[in-house]
C-alpha atoms as a PDB file:
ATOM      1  CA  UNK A   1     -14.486  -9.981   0.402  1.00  0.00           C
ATOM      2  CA  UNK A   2     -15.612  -6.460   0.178  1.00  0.00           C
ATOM      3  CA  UNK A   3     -18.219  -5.684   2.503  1.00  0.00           C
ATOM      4  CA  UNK A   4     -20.495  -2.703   1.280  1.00  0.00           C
ATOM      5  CA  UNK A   5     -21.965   0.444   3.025  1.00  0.00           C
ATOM      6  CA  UNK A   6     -23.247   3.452   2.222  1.00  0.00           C
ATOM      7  CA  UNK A   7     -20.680   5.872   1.866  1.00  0.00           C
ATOM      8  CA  UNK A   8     -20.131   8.895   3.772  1.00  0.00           C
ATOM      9  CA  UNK A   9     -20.062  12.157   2.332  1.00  0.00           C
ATOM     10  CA  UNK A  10     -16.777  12.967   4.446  1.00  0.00           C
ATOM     11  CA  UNK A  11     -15.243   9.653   3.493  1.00  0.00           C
ATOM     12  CA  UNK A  12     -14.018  10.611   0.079  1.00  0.00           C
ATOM     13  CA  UNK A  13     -10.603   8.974  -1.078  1.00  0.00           C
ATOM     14  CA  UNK A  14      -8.326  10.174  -3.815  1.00  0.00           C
ATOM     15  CA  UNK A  15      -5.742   8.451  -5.256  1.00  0.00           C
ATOM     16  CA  UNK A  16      -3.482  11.226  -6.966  1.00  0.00           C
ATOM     17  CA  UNK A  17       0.037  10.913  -5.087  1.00  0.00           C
ATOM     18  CA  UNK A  18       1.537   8.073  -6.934  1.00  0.00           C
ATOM     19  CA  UNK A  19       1.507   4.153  -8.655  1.00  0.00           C
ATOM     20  CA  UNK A  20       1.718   1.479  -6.359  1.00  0.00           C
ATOM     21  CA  UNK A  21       2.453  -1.999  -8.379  1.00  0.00           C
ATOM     22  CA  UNK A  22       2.654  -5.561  -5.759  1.00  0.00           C
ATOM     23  CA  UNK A  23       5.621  -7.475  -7.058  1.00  0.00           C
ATOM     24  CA  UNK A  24       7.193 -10.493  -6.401  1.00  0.00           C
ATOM     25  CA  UNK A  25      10.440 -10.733  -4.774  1.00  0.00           C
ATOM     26  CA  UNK A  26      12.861 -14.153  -4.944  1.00  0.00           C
ATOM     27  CA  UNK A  27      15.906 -14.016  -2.710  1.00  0.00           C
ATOM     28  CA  UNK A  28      17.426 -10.702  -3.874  1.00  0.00           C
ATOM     29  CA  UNK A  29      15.581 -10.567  -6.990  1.00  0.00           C
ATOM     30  CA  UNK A  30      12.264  -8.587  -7.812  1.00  0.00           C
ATOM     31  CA  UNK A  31      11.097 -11.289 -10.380  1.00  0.00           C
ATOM     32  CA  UNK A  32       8.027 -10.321 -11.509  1.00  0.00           C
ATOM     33  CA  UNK A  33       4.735  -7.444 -11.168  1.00  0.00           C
ATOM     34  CA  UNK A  34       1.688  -9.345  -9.272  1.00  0.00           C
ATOM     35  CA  UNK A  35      -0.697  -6.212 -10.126  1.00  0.00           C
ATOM     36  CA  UNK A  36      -1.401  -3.582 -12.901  1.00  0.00           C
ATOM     37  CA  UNK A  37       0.005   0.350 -11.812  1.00  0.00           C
ATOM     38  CA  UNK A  38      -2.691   1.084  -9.061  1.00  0.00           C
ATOM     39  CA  UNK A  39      -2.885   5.147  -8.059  1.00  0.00           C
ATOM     40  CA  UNK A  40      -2.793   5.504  -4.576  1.00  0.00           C
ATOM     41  CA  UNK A  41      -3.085   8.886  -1.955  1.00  0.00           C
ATOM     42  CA  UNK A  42      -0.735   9.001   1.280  1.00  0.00           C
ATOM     43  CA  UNK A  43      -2.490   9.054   4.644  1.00  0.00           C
ATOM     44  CA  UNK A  44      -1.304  10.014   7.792  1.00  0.00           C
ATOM     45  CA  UNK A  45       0.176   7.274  10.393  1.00  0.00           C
ATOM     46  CA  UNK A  46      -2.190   7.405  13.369  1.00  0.00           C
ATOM     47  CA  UNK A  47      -0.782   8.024  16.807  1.00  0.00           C
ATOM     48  CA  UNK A  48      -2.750   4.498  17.689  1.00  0.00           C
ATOM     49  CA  UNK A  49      -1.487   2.830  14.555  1.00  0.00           C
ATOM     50  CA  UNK A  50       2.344   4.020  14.801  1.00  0.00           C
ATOM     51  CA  UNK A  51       2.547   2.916  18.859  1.00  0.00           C
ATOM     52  CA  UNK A  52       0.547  -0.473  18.111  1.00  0.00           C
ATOM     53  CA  UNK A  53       3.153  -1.108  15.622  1.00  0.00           C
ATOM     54  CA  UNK A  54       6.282  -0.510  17.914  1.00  0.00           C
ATOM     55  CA  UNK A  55       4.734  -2.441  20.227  1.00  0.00           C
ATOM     56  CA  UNK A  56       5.029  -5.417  17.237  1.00  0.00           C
ATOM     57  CA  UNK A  57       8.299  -4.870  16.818  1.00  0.00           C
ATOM     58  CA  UNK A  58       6.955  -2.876  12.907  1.00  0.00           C
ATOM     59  CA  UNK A  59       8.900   0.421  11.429  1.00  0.00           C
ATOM     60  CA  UNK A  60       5.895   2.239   9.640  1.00  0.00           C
ATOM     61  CA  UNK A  61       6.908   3.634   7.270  1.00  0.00           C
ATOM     62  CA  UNK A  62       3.601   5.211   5.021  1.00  0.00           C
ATOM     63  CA  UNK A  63      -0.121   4.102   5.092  1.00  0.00           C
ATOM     64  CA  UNK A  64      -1.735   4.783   1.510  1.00  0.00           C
ATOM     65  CA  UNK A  65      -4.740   4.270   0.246  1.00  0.00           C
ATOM     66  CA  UNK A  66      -6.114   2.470  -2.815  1.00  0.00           C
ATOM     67  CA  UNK A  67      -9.055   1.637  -4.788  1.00  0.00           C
ATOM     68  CA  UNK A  68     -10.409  -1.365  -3.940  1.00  0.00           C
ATOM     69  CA  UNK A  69      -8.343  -4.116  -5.540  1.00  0.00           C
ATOM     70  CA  UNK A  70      -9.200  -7.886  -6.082  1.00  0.00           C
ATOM     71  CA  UNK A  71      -6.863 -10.066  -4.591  1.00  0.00           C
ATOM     72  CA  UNK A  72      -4.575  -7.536  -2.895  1.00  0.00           C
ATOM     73  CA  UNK A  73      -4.696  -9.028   0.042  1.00  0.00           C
ATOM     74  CA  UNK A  74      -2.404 -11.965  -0.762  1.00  0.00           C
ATOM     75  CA  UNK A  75       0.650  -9.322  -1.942  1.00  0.00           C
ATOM     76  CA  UNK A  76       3.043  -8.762   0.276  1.00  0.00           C
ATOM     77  CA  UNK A  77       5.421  -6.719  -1.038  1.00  0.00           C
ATOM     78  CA  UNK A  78       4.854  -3.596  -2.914  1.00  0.00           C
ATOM     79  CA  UNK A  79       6.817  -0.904  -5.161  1.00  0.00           C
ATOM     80  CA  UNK A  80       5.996   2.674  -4.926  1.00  0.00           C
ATOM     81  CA  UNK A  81       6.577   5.866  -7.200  1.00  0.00           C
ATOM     82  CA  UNK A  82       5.545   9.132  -6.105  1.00  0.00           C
ATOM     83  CA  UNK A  83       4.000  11.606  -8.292  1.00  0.00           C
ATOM     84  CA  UNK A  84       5.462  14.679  -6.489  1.00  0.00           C
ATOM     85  CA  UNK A  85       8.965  13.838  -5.737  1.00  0.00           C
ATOM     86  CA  UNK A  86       9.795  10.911  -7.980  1.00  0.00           C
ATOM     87  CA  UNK A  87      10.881   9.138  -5.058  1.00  0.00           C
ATOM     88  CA  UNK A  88      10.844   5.045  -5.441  1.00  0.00           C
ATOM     89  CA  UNK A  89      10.775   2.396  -2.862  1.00  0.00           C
ATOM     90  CA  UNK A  90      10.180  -1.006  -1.770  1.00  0.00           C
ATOM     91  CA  UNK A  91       7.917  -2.023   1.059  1.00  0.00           C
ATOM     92  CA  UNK A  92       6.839  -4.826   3.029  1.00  0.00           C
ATOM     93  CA  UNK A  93       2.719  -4.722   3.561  1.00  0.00           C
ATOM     94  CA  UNK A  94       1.638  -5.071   7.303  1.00  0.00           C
ATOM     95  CA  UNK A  95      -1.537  -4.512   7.350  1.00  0.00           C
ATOM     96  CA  UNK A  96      -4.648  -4.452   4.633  1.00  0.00           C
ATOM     97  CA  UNK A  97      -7.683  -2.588   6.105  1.00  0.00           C
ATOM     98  CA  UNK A  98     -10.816  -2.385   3.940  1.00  0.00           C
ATOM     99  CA  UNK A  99     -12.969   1.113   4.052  1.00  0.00           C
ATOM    100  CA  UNK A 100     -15.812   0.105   2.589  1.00  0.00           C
ATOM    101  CA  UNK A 101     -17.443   3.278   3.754  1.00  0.00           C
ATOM    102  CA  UNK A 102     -15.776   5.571   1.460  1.00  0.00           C
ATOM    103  CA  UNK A 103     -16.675   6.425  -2.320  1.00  0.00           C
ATOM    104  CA  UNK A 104     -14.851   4.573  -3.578  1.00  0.00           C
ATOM    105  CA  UNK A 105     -14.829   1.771  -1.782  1.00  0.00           C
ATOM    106  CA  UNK A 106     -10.901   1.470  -0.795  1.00  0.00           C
ATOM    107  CA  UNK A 107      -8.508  -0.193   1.091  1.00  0.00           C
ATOM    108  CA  UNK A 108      -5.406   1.212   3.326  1.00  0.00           C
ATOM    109  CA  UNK A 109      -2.299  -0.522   3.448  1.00  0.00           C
ATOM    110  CA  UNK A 110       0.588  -0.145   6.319  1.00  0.00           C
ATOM    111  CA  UNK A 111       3.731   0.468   4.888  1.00  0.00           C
ATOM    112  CA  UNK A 112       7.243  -0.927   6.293  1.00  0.00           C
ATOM    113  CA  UNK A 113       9.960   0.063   3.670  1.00  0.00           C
ATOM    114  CA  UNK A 114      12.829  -2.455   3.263  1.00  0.00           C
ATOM    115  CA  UNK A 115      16.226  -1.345   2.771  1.00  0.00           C
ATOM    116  CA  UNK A 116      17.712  -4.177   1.101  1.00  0.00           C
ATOM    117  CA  UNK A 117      19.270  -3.722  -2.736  1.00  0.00           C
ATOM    118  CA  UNK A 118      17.193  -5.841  -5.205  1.00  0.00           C
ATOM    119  CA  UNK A 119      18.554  -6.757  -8.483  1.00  0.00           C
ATOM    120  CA  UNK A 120      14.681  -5.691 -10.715  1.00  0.00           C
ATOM    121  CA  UNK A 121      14.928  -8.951 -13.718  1.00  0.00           C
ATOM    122  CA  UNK A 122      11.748  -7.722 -14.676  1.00  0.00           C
ATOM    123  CA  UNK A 123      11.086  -7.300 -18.150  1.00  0.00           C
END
């Protein structure tokens, strides 16, 4: 659940560098979309976040940001498609964080992309 503060006026968050969509994936298959298109912005790894995640035995990848989203939390794998370079890919989520002090209110996921092929039986 969201929790709600006032939002900073240095904590704005745009979402203009791509459509992030959580999907389910079966074995090799990408069966089915778990979400509507959501826009998300690209945010830089932190030097605490990337060496707290080697330390777990996690690749970052990305960390993006999103609007809030209902239910996100229980999706673990996503599909990205970048505005700006068209480039598509798979990942694994890590971590959710909520920033409930931003306008909007948002929520930053930790990225891990996977490398395996997936046959998409999506319709």
């Amino acid at each position: 659940m969201l929790t709600t503060y006032k939002p900073s006026k240095n904590n704005r968050q745009l979402f203009n560098d791509g459509i992030l969509t959580g999907i389910r994936i079966d074995g090799p298959k990408i069966t089915e979309n778990l979400t509507r298109p959501i826009p998300y912005g690209n945010k830089v790894i932190g030097e605490s976040r990337f060496y707290h995640a080697m330390g777990e035995k996690v690749q970052l990848s990305k960390v993006v940001v999103i609007p809030w989203e209902q239910g996100m939390m229980d999706i673990g794998k996503v599909e990205l498609q970048d505005f700006k370079d068209g480039a598509h890919g798979i990942f694994k989520v890590v971590q959710f964080q909520e920033v409930p002090d931003s306008a909007p209110p948002a929520m930053q996921l930790s990225l891990e992309k996977l490398t395996t092929h997936y046959d998409d039986l999506r319709k």
